[in-house]
PDB file of N, CA and C in Angstrom:
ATOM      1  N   UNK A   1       0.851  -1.176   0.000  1.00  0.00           N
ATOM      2  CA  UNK A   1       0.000   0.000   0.000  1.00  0.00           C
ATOM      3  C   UNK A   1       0.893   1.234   0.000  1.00  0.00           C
ATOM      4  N   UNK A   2       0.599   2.212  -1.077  1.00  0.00           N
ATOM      5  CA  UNK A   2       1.595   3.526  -1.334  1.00  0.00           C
ATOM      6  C   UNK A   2       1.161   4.724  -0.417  1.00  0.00           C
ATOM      7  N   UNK A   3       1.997   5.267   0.778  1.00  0.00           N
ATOM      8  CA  UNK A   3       1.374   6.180   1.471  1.00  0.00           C
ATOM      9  C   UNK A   3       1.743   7.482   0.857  1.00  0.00           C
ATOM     10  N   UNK A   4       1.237   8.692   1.317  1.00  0.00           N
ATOM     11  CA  UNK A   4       1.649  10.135   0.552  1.00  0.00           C
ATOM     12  C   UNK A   4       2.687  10.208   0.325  1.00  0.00           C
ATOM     13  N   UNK A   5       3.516  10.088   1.229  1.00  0.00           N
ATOM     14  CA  UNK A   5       5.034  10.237   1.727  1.00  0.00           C
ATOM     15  C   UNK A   5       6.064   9.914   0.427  1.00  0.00           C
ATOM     16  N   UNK A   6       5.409   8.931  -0.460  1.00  0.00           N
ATOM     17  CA  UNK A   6       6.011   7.841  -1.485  1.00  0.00           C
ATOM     18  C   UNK A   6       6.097   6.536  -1.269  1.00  0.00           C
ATOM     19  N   UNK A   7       5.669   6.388  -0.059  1.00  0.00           N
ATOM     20  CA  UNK A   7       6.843   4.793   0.703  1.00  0.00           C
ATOM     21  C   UNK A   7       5.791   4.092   0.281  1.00  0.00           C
ATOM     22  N   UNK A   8       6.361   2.657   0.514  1.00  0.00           N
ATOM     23  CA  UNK A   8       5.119   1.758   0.030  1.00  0.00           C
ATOM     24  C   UNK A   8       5.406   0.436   1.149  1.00  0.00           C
ATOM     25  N   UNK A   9       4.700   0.039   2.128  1.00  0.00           N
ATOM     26  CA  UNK A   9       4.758  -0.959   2.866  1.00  0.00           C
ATOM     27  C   UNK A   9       4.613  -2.321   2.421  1.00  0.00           C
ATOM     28  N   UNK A  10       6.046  -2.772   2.404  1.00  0.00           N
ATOM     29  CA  UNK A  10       5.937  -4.284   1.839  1.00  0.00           C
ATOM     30  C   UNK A  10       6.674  -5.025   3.258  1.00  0.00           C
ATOM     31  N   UNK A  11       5.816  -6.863   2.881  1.00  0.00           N
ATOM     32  CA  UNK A  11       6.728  -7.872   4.080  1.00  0.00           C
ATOM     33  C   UNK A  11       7.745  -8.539   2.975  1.00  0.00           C
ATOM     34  N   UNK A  12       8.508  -8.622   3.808  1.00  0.00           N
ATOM     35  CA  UNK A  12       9.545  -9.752   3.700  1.00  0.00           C
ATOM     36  C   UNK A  12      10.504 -10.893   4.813  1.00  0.00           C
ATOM     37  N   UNK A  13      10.264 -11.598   4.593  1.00  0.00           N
ATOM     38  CA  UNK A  13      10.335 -12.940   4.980  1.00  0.00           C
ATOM     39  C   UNK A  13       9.196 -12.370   6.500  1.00  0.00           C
ATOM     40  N   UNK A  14       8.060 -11.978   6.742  1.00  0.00           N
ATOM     41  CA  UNK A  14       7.630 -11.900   7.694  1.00  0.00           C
ATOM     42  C   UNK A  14       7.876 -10.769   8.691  1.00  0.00           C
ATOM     43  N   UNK A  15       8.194  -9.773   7.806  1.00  0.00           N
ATOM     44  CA  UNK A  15       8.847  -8.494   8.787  1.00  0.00           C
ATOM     45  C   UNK A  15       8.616  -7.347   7.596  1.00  0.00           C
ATOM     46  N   UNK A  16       7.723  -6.543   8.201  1.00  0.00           N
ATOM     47  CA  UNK A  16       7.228  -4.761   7.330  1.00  0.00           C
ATOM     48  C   UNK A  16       8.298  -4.059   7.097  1.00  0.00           C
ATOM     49  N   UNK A  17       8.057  -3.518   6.272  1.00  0.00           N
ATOM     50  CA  UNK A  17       9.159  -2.357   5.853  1.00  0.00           C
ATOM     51  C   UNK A  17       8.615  -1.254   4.874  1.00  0.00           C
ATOM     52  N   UNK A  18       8.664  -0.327   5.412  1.00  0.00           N
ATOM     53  CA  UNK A  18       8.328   1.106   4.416  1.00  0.00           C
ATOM     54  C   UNK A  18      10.038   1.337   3.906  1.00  0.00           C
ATOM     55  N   UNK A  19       9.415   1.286   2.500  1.00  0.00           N
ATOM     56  CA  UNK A  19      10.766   1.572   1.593  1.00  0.00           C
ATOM     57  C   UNK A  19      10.343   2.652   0.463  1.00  0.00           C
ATOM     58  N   UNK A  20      11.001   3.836  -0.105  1.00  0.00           N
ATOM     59  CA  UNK A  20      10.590   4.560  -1.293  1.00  0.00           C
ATOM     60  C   UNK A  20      11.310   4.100  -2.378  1.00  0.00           C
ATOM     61  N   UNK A  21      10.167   4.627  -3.043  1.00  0.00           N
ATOM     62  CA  UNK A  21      11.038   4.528  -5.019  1.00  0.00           C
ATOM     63  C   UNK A  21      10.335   5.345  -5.663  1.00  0.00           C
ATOM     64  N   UNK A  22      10.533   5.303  -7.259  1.00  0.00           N
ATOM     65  CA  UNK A  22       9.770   5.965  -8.171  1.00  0.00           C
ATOM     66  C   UNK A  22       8.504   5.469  -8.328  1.00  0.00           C
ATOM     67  N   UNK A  23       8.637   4.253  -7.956  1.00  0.00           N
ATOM     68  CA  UNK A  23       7.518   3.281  -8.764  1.00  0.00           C
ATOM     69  C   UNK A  23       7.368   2.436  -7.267  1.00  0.00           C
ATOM     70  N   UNK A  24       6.382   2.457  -6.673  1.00  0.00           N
ATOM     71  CA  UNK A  24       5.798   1.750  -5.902  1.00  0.00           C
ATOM     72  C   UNK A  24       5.459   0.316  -6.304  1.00  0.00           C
ATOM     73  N   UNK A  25       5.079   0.048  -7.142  1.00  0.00           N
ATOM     74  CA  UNK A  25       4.421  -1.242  -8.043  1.00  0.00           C
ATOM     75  C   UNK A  25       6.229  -1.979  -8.133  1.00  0.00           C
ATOM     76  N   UNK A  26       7.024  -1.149  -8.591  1.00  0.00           N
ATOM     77  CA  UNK A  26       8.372  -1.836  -8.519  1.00  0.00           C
ATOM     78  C   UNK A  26       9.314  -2.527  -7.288  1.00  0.00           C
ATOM     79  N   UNK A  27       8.953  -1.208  -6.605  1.00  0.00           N
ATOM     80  CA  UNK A  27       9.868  -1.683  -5.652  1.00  0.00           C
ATOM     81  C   UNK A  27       8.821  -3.301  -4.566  1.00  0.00           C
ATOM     82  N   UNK A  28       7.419  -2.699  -4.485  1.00  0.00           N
ATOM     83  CA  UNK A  28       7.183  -4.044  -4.099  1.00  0.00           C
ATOM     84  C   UNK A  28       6.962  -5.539  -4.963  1.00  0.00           C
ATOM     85  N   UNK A  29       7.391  -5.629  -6.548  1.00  0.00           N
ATOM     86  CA  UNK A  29       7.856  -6.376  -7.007  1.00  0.00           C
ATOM     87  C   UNK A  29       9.218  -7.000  -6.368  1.00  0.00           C
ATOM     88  N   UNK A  30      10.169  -6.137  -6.145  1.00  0.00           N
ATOM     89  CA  UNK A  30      11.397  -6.303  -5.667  1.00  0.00           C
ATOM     90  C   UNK A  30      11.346  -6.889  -4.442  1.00  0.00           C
ATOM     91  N   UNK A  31      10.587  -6.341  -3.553  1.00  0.00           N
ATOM     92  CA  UNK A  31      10.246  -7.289  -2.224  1.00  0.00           C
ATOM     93  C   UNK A  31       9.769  -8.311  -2.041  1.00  0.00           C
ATOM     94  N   UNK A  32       8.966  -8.552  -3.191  1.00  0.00           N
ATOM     95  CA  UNK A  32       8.437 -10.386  -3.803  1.00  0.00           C
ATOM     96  C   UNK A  32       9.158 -10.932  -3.956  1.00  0.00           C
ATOM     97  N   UNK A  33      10.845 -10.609  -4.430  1.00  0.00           N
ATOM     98  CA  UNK A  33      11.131 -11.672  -5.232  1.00  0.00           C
ATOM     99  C   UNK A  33      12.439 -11.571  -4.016  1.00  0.00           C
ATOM    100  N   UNK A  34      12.895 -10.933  -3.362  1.00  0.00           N
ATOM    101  CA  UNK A  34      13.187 -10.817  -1.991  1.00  0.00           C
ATOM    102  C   UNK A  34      13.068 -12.098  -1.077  1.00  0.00           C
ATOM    103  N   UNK A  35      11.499 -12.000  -0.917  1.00  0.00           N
ATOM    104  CA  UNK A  35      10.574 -12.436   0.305  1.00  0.00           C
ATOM    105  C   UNK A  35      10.726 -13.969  -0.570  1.00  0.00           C
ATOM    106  N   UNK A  36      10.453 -14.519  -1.761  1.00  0.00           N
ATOM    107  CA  UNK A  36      10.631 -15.543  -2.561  1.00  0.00           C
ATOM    108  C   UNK A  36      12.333 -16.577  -2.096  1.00  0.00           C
ATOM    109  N   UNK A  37      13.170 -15.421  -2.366  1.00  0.00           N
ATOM    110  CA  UNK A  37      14.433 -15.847  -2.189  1.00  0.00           C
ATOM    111  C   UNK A  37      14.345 -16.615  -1.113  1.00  0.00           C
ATOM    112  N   UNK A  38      14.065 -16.084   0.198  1.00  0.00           N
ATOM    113  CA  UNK A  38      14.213 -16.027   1.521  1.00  0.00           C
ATOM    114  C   UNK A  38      13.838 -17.398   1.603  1.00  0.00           C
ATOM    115  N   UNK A  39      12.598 -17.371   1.288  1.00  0.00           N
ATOM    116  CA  UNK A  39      11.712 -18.463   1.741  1.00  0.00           C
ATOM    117  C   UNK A  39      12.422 -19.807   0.756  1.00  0.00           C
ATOM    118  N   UNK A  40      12.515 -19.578  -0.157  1.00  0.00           N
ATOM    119  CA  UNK A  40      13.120 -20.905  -1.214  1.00  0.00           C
ATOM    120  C   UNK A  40      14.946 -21.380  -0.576  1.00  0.00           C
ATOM    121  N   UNK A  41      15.051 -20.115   0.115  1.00  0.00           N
ATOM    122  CA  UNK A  41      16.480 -20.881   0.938  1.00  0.00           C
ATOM    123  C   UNK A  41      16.155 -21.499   1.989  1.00  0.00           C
ATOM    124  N   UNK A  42      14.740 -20.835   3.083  1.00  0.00           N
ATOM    125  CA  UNK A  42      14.927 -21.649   3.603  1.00  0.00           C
ATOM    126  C   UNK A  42      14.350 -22.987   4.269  1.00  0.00           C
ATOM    127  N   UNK A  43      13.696 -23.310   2.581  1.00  0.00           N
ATOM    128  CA  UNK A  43      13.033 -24.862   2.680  1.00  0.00           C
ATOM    129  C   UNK A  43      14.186 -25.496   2.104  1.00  0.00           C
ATOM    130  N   UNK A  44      15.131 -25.210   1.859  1.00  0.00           N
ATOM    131  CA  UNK A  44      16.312 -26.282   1.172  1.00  0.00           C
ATOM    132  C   UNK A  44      17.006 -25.973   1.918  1.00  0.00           C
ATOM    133  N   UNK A  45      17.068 -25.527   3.107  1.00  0.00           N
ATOM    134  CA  UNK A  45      18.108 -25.256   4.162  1.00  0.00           C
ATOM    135  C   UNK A  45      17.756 -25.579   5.502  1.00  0.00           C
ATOM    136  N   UNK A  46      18.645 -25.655   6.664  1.00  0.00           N
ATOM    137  CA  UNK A  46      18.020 -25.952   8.492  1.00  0.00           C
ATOM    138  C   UNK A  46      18.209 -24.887   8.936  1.00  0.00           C
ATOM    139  N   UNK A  47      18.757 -23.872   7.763  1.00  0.00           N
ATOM    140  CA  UNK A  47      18.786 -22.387   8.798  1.00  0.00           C
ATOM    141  C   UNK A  47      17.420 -21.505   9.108  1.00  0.00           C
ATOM    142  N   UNK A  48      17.492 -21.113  10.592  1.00  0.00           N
ATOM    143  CA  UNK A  48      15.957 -20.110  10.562  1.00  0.00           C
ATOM    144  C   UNK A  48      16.598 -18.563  10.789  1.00  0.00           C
ATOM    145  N   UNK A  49      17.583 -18.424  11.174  1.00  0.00           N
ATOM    146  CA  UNK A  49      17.807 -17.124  11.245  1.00  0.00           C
ATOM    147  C   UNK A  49      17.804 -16.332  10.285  1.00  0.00           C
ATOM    148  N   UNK A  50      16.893 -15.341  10.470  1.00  0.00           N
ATOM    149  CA  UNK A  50      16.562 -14.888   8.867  1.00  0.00           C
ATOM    150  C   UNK A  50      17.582 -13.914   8.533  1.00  0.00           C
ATOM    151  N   UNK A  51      18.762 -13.484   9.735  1.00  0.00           N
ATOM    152  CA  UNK A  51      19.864 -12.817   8.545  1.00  0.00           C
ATOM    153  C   UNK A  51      20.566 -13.552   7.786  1.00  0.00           C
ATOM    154  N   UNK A  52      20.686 -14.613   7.965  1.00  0.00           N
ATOM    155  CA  UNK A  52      21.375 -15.928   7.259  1.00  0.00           C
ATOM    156  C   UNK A  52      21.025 -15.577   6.176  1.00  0.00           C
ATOM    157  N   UNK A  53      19.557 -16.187   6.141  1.00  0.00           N
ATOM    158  CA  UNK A  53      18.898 -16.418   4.746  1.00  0.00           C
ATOM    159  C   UNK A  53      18.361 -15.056   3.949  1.00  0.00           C
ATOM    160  N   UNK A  54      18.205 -13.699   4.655  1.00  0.00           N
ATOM    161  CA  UNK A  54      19.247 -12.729   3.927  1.00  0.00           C
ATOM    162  C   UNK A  54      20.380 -12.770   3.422  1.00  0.00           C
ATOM    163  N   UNK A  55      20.867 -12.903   4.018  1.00  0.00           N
ATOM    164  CA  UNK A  55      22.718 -13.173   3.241  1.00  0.00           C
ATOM    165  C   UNK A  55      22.689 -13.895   2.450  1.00  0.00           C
ATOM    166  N   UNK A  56      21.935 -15.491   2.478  1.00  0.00           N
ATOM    167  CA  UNK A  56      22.070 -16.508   1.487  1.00  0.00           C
ATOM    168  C   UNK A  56      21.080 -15.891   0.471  1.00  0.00           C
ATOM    169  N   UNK A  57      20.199 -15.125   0.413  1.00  0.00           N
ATOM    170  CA  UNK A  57      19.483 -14.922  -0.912  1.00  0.00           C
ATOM    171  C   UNK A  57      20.073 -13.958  -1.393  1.00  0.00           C
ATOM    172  N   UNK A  58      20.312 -13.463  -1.146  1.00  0.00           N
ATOM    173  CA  UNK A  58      21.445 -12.327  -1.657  1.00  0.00           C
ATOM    174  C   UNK A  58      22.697 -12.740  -2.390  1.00  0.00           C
ATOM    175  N   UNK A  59      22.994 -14.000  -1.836  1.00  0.00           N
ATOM    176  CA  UNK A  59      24.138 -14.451  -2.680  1.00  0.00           C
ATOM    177  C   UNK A  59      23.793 -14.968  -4.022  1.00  0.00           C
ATOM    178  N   UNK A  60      22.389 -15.390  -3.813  1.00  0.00           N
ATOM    179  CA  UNK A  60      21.910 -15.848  -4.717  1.00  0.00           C
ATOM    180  C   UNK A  60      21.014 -15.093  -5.733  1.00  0.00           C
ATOM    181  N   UNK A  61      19.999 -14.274  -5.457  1.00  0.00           N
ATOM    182  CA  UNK A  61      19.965 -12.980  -6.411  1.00  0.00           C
ATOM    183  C   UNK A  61      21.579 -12.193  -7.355  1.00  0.00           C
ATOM    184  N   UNK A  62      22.406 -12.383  -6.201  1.00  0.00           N
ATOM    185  CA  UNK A  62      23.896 -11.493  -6.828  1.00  0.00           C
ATOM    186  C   UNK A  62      24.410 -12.847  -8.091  1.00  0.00           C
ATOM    187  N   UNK A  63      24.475 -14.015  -7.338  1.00  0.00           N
ATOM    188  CA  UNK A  63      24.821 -15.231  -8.587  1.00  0.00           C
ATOM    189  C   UNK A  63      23.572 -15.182 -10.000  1.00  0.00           C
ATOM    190  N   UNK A  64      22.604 -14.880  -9.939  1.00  0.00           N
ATOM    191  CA  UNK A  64      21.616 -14.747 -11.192  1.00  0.00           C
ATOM    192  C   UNK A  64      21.768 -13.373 -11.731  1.00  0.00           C
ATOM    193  N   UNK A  65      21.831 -12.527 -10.990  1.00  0.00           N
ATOM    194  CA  UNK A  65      22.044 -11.045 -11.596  1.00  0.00           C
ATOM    195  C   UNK A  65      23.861 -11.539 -12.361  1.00  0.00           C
ATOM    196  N   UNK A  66      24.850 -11.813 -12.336  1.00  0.00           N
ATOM    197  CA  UNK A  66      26.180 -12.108 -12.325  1.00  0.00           C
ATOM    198  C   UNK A  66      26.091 -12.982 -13.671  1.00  0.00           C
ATOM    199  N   UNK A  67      25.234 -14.359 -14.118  1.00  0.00           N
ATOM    200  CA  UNK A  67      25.415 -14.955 -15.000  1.00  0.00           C
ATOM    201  C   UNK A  67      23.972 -14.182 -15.882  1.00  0.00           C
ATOM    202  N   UNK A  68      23.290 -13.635 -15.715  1.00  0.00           N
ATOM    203  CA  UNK A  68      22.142 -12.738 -16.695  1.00  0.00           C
ATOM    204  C   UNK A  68      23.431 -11.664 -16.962  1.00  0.00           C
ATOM    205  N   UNK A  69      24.265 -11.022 -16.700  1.00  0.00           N
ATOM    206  CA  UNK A  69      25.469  -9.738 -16.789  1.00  0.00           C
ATOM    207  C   UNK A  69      26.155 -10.886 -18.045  1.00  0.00           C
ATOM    208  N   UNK A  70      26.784 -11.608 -17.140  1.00  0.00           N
ATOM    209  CA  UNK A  70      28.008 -12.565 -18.505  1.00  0.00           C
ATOM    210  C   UNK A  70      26.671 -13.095 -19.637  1.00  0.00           C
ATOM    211  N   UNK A  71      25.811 -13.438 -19.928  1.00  0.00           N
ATOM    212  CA  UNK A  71      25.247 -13.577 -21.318  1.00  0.00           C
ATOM    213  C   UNK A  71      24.552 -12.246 -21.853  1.00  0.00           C
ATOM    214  N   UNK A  72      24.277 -11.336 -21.279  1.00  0.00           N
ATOM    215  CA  UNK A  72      24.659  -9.553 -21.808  1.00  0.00           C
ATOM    216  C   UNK A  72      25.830  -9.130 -22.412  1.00  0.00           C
ATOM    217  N   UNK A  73      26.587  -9.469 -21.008  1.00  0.00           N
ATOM    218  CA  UNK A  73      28.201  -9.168 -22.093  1.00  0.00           C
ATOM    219  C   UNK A  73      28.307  -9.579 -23.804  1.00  0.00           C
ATOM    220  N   UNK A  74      28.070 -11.285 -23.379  1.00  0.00           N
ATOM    221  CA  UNK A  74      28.565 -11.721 -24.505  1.00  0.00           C
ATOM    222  C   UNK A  74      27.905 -11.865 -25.749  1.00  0.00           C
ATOM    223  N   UNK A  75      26.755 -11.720 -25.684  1.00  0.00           N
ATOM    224  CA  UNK A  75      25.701 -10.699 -26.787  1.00  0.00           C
ATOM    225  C   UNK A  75      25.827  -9.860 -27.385  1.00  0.00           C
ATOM    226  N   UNK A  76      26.405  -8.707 -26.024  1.00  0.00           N
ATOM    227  CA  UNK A  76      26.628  -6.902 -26.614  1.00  0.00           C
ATOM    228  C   UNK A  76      28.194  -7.485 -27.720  1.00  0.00           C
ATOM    229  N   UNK A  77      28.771  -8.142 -26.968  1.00  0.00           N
ATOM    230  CA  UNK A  77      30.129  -8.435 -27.715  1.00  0.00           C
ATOM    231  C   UNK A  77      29.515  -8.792 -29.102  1.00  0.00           C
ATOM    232  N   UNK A  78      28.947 -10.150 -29.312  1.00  0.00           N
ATOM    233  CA  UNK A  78      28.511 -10.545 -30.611  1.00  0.00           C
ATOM    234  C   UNK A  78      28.286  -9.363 -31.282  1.00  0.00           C
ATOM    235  N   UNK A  79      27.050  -8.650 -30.794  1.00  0.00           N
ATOM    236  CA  UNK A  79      26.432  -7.625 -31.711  1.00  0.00           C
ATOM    237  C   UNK A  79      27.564  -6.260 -31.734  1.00  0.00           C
ATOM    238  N   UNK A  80      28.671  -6.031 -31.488  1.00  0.00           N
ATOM    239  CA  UNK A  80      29.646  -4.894 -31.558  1.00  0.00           C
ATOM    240  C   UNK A  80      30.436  -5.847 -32.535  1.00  0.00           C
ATOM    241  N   UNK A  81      30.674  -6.999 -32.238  1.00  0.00           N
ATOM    242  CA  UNK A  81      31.942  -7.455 -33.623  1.00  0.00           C
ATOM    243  C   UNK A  81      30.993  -7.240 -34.919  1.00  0.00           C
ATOM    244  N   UNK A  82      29.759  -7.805 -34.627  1.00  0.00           N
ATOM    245  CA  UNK A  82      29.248  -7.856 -36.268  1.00  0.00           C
ATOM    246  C   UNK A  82      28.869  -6.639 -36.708  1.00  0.00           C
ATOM    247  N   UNK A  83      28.256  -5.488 -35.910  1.00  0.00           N
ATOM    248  CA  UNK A  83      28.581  -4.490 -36.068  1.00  0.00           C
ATOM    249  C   UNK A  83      29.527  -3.742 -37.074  1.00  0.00           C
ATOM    250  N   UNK A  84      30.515  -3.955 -36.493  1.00  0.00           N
ATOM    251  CA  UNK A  84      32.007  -3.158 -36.567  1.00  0.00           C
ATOM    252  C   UNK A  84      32.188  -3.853 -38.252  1.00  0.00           C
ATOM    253  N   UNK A  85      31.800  -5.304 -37.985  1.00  0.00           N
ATOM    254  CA  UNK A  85      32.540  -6.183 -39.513  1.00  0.00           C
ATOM    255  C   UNK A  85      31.626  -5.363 -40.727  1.00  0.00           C
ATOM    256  N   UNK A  86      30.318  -4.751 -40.633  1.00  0.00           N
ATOM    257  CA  UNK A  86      29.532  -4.535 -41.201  1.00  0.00           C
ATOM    258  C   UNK A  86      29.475  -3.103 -41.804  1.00  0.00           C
ATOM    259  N   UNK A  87      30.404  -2.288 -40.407  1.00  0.00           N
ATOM    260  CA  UNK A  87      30.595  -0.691 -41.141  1.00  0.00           C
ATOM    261  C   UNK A  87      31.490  -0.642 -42.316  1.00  0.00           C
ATOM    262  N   UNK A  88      32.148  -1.119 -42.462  1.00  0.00           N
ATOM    263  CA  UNK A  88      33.108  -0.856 -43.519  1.00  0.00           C
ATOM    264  C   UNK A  88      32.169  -1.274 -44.417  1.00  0.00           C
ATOM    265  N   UNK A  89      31.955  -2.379 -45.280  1.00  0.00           N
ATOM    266  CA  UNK A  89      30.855  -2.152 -45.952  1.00  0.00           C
ATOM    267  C   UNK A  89      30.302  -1.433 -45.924  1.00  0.00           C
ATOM    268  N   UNK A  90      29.410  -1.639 -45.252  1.00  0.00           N
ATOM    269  CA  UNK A  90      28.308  -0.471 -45.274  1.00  0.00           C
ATOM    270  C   UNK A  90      28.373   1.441 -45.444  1.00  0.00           C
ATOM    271  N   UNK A  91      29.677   1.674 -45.452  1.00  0.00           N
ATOM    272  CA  UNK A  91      30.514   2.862 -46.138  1.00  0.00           C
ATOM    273  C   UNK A  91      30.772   2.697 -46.798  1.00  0.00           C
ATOM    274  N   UNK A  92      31.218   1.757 -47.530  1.00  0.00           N
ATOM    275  CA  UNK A  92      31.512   1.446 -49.282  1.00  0.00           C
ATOM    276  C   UNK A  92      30.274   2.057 -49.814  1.00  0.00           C
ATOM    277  N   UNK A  93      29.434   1.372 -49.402  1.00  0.00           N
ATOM    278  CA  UNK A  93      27.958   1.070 -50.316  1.00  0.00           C
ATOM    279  C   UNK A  93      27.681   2.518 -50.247  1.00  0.00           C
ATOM    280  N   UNK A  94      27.103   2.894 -49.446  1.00  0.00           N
ATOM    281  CA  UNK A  94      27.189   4.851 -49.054  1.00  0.00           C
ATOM    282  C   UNK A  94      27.602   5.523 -49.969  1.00  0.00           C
ATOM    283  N   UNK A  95      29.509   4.986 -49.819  1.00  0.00           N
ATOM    284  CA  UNK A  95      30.150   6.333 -50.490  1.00  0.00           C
ATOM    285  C   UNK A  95      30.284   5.969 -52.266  1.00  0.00           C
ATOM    286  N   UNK A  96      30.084   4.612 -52.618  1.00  0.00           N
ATOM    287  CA  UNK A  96      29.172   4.533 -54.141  1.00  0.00           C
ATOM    288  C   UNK A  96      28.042   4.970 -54.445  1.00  0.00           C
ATOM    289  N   UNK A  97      27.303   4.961 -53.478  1.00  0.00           N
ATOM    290  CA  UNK A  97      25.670   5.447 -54.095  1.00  0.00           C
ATOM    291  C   UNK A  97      25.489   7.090 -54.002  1.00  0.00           C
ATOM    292  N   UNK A  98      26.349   7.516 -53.199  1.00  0.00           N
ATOM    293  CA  UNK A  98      26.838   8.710 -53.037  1.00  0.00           C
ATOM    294  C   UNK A  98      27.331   9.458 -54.606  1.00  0.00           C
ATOM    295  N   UNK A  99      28.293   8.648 -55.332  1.00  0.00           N
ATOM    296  CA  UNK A  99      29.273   8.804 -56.285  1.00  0.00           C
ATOM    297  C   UNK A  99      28.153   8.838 -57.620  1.00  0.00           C
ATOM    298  N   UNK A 100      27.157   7.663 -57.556  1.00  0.00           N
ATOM    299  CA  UNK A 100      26.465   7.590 -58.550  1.00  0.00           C
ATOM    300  C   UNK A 100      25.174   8.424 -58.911  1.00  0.00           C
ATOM    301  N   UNK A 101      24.823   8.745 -57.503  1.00  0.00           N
ATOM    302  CA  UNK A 101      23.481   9.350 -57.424  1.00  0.00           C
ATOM    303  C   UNK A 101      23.701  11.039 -57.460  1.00  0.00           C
TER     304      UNK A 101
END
């Protein structure tokens, strides 16, 4: 729920928190998937202390954010080599149609 202020009261792992953003609808997306983490560590885990399983979802949001980054990289890479292979051509062609027209 978004109060005047901006803040928007979201739970996670069982504990309130007024947090601001631009986007209210966002940031308590962000606390879903937060509150998700938490909880998915700690049914595959014996830990209850929930700074733990802060820390452990966090490691684990940072490990998915980390390999979604390395197949960005190596995309932007693809698309900058073929890029690059493509300007030169693609200035040929230019500076002929340029010449003819």
């Amino acid at each position: 729920m978004s109060s005047p202020n901006g803040s928007v009261r979201v739970e996670i792992y069982d504990q309130s928190y007024n947090l601001r953003g631009f986007d209210p609808h966002y940031v308590t997306q962000l606390a879903a998937l937060v509150d998700s983490k938490m909880r998915n560590v700690a049914q595959q885990t014996s830990t209850v202390d929930s700074l733990r399983l802060a820390v452990l979802a966090a490691l684990n949001i940072a490990d998915e954010y980390q390999q979604l980054k390395r197949k960005y990289d190596a995309v932007a890479a693809e698309y900058n080599r073929r890029a690059a292979a493509l300007a030169g051509p693609l200035d040929e062609a230019l500076r002929e149609a340029r010449r003819a027209g």
